[in-house]
N, C-alpha and C. Protein backbone atom coordinates (compact mmCIF):
# COMPACT_ATOMS: atom_id res chain seq x y z
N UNK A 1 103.66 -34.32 49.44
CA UNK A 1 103.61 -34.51 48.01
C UNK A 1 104.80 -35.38 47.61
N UNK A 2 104.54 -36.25 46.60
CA UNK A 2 105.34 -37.21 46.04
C UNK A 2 105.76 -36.87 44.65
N UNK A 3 107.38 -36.50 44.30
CA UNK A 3 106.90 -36.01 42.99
C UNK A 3 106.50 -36.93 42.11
N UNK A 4 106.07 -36.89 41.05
CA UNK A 4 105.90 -37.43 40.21
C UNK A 4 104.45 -38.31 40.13
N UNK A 5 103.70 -37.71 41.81
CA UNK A 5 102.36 -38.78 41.85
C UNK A 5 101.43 -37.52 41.90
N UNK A 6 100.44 -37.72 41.81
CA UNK A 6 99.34 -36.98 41.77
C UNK A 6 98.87 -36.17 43.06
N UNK A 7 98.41 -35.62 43.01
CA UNK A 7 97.73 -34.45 44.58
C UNK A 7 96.76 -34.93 44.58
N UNK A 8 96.19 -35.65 45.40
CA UNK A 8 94.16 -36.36 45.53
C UNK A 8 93.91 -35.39 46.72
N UNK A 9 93.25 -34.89 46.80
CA UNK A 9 92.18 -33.80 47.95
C UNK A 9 90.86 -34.29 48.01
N UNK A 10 90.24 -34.13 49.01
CA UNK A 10 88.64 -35.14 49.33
C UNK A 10 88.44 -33.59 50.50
N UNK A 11 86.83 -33.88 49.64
CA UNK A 11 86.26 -32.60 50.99
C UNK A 11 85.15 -33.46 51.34
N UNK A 12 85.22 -33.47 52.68
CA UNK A 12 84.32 -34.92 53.32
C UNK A 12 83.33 -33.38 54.38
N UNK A 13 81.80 -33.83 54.01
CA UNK A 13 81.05 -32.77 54.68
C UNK A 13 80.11 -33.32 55.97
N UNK A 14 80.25 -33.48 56.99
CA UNK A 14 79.41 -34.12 57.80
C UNK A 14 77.82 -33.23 58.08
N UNK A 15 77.07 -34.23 57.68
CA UNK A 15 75.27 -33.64 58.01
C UNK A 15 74.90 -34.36 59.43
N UNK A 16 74.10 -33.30 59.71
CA UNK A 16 73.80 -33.52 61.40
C UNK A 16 72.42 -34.61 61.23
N UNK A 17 72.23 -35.22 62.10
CA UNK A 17 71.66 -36.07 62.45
C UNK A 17 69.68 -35.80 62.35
N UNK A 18 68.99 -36.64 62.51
CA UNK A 18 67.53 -35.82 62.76
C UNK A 18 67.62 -35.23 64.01
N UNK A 19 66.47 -34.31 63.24
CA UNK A 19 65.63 -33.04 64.58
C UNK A 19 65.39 -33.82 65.84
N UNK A 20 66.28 -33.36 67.06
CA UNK A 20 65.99 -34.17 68.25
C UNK A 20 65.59 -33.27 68.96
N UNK A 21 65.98 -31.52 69.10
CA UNK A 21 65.48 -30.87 70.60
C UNK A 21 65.43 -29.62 69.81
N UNK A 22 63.98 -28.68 70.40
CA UNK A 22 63.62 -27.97 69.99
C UNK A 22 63.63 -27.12 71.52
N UNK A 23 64.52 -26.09 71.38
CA UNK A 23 64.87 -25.51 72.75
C UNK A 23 64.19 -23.98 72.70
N UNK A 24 63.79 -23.19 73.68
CA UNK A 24 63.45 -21.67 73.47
C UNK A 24 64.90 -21.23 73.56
N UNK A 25 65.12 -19.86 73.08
CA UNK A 25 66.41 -19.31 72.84
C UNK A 25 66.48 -17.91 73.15
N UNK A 26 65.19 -17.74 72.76
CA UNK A 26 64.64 -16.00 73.78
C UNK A 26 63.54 -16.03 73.15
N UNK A 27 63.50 -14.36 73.83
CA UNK A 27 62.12 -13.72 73.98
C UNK A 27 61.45 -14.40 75.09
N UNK A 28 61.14 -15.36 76.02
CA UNK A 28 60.20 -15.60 76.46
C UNK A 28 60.23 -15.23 78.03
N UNK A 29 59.39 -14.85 78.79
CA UNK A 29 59.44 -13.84 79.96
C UNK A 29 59.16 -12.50 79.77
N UNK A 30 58.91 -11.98 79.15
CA UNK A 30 58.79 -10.72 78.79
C UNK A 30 57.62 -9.92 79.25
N UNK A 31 57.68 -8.76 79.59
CA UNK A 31 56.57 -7.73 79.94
C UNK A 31 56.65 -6.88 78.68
N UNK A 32 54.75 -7.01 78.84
CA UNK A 32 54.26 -5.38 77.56
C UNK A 32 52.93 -5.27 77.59
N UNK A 33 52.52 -4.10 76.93
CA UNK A 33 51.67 -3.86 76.71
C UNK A 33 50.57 -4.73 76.38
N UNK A 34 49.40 -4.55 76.32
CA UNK A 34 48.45 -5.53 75.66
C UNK A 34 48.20 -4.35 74.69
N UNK A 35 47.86 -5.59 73.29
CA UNK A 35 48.15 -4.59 72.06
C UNK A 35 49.07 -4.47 71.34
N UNK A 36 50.41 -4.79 71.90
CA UNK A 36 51.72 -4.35 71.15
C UNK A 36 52.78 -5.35 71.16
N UNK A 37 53.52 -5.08 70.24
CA UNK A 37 54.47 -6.17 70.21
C UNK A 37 55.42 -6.64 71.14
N UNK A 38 55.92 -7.59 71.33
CA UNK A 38 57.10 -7.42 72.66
C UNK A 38 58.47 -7.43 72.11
N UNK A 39 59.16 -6.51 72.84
CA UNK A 39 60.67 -5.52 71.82
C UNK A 39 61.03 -6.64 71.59
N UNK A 40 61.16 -7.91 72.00
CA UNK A 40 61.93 -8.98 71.57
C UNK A 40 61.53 -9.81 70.57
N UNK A 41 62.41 -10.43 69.84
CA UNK A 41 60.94 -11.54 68.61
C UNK A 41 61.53 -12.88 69.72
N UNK A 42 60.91 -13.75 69.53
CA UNK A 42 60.70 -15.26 69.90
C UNK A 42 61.53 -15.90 69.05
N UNK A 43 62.38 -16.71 69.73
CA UNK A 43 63.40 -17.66 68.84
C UNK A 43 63.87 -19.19 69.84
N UNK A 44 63.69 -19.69 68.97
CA UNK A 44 63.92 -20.94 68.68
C UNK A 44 65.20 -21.89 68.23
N UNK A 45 65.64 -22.55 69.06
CA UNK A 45 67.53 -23.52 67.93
C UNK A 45 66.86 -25.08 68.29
N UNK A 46 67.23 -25.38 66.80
CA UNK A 46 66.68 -27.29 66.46
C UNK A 46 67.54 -27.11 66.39
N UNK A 47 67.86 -28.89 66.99
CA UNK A 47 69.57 -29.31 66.75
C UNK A 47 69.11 -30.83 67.06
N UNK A 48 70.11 -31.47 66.73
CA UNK A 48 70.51 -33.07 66.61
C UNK A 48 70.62 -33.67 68.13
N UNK A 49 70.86 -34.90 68.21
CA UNK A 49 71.11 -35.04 69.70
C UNK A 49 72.65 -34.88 69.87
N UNK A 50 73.46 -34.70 69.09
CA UNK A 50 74.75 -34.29 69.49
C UNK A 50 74.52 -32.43 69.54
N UNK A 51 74.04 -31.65 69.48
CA UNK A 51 73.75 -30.38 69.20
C UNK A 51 74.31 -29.98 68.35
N UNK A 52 74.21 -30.54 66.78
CA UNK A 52 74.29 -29.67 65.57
C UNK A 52 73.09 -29.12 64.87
N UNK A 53 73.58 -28.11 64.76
CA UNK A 53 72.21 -27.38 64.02
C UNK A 53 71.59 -27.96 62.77
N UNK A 54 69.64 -28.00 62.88
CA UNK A 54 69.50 -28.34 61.44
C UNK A 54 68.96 -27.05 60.90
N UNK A 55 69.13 -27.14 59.77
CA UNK A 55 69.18 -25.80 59.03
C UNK A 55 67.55 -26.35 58.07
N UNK A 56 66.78 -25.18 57.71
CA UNK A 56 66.10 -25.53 56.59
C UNK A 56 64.51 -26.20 57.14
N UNK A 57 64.40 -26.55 58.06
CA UNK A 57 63.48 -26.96 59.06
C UNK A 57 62.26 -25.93 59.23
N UNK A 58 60.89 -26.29 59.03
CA UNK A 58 59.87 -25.48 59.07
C UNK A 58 59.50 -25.03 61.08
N UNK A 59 59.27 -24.41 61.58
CA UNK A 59 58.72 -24.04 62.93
C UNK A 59 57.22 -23.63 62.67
N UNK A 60 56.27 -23.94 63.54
CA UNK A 60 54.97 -23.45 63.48
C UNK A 60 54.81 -22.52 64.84
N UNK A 61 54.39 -21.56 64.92
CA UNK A 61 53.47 -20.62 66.20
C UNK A 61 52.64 -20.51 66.09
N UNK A 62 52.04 -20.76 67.59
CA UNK A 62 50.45 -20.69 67.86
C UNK A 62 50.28 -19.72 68.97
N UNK A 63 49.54 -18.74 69.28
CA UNK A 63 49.38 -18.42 70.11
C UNK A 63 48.09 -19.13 70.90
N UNK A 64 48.55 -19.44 72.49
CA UNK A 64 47.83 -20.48 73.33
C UNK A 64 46.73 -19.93 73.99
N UNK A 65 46.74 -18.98 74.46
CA UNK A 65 46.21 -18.28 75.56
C UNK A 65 46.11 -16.71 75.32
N UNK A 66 44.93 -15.73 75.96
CA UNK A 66 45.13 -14.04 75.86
C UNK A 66 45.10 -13.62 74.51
N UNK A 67 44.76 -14.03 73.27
CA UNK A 67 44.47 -13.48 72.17
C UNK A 67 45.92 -13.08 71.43
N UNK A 68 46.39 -12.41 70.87
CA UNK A 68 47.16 -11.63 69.91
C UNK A 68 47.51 -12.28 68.98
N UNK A 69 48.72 -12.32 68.16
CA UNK A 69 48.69 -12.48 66.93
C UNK A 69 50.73 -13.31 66.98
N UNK A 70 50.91 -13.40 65.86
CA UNK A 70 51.68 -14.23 65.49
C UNK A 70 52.74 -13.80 63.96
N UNK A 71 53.93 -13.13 63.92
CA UNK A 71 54.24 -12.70 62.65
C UNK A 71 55.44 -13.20 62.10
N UNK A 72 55.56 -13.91 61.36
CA UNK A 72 55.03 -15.29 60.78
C UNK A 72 54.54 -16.12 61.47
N UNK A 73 53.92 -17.24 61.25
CA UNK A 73 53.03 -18.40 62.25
C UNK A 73 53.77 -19.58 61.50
N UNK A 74 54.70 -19.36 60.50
CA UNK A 74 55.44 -20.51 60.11
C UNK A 74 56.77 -19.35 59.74
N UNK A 75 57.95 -19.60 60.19
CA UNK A 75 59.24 -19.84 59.96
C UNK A 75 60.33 -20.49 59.79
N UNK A 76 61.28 -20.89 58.98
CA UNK A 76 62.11 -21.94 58.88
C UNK A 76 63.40 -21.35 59.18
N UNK A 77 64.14 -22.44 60.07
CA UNK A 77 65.31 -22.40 60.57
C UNK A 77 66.50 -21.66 59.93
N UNK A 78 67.53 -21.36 60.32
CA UNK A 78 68.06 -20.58 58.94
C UNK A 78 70.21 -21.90 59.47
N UNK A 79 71.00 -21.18 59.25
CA UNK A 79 71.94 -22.53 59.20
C UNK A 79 72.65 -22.67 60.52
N UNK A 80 72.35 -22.36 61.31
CA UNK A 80 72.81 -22.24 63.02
C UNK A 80 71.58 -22.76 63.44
N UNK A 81 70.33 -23.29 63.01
CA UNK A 81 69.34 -23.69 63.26
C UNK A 81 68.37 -22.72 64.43
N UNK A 82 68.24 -21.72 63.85
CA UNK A 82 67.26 -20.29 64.57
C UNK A 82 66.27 -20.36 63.75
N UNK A 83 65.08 -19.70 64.66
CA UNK A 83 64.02 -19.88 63.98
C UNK A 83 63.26 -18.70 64.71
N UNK A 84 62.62 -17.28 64.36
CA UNK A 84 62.50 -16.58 64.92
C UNK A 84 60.76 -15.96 64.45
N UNK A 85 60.27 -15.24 65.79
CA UNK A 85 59.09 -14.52 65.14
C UNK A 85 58.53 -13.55 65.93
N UNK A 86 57.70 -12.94 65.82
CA UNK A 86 57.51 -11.64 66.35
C UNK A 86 56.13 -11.93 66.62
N UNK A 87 55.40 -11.69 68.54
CA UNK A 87 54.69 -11.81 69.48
C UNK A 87 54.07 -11.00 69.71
N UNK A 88 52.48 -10.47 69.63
CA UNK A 88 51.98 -9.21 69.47
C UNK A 88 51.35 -9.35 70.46
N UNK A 89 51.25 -8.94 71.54
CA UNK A 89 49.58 -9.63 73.33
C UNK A 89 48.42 -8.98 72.68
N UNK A 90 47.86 -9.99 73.09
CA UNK A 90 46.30 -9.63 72.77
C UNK A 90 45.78 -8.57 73.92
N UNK A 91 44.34 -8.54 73.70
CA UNK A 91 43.96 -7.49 75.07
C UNK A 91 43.50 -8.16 76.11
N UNK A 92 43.68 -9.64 76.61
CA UNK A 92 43.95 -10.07 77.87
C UNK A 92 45.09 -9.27 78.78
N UNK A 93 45.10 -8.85 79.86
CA UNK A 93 46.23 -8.33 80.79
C UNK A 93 46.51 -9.99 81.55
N UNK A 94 47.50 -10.10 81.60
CA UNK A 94 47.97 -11.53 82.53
C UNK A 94 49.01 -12.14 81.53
N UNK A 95 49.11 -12.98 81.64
CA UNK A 95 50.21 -14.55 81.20
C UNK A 95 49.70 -14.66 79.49
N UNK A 96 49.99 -14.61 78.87
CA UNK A 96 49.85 -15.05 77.49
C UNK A 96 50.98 -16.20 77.16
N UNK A 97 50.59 -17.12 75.64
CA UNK A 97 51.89 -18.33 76.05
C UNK A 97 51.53 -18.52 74.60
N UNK A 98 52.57 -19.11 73.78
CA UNK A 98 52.97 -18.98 72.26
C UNK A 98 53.53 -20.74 72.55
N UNK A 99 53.35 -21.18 71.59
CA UNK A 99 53.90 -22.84 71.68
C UNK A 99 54.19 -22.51 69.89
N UNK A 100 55.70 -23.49 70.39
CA UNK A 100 56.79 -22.88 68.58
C UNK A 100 56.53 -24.85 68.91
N UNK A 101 56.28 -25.15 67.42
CA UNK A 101 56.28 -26.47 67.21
C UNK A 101 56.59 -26.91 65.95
N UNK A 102 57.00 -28.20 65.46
CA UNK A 102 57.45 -28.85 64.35
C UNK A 102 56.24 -29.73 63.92
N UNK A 103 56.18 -29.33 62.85
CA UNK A 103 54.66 -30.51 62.24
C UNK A 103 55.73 -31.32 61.88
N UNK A 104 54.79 -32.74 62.16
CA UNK A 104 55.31 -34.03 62.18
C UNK A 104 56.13 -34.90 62.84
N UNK A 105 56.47 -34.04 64.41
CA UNK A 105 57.30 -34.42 64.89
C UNK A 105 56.62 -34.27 66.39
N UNK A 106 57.37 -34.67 67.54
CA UNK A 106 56.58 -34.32 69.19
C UNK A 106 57.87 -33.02 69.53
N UNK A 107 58.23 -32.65 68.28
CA UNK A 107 59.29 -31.06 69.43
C UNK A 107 58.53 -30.21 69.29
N UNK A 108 58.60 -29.38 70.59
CA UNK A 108 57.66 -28.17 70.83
C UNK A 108 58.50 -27.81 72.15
N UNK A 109 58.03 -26.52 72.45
CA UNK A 109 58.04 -25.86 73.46
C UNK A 109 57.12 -24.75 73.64
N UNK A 110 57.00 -23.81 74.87
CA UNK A 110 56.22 -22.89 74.99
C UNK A 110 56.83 -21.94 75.69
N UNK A 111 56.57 -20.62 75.28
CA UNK A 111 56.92 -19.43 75.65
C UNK A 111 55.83 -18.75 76.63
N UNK A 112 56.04 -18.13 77.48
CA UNK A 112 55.13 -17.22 78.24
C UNK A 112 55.76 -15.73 78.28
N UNK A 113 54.18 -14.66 78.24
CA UNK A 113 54.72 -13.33 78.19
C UNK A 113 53.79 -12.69 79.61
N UNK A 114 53.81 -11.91 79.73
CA UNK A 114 53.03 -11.33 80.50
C UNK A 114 52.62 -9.92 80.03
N UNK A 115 51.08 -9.79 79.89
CA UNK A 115 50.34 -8.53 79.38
C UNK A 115 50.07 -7.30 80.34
N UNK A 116 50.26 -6.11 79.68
CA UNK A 116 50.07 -5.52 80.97
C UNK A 116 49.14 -4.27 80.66
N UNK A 117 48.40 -3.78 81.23
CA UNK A 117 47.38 -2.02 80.58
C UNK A 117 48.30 -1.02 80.16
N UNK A 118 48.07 -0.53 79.54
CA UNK A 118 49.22 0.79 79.41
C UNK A 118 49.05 1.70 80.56
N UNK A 119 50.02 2.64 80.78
CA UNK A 119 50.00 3.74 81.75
C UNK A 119 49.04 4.58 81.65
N UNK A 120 48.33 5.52 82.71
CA UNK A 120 47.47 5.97 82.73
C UNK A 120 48.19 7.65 82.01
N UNK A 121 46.81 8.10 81.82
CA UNK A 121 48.02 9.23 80.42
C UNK A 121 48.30 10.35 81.73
């Protein structure tokens, strides 16, 4: 500080770049039931090609294969760029596979679970 001159302060905010990589982050590998949810939800991190998170970003889920369901089938990123959802197996027993994707863009990936019968009572 100088006396007699003014204090100037600048808050300079850097924004991350476009959506470059749409990575799995968990949930995927998982064993369960057919029928039921898998303890884990499915998540997702968009980030820039330097890896900053974009925040605010829509995700779509589809389930690919083995039937079940999808809870939300659209989620948006939140500011660490996560994007999460919850995987229900259909009543196929085997490989089931969830593809998390960005409309309007080629990022995607795919998750695989594996279905299994329940125990005999």
């Amino acid at each position: 500080e100088v006396p007699g001159l003014p204090v100037v302060s600048h808050v300079i905010r850097a924004r991350p770049g476009p959506a470059e990589v749409l990575e799995a982050f968990g949930g995927g590998g998982q064993t369960g039931t057919i029928g039921n949810p898998l303890a884990n939800p499915l998540a997702v991190r968009m980030t820039d090609r330097f890896g900053n998170p974009i925040a605010d970003a829509r995700v779509e889920w589809q389930v690919l294969g083995g039937g079940g369901s999808i809870a939300p089938v659209f989620s948006m990123t939140d500011v660490l760029g996560f994007a999460t959802t919850v995987f229900t197996l259909g009543p196929t027993v085997g490989q089931q596979d969830v593809l998390a994707s960005v409309p309007g863009t080629n990022l995607l990936t795919i998750f695989s679970a594996t279905a299994t019968n329940p125990p005999p009572p």
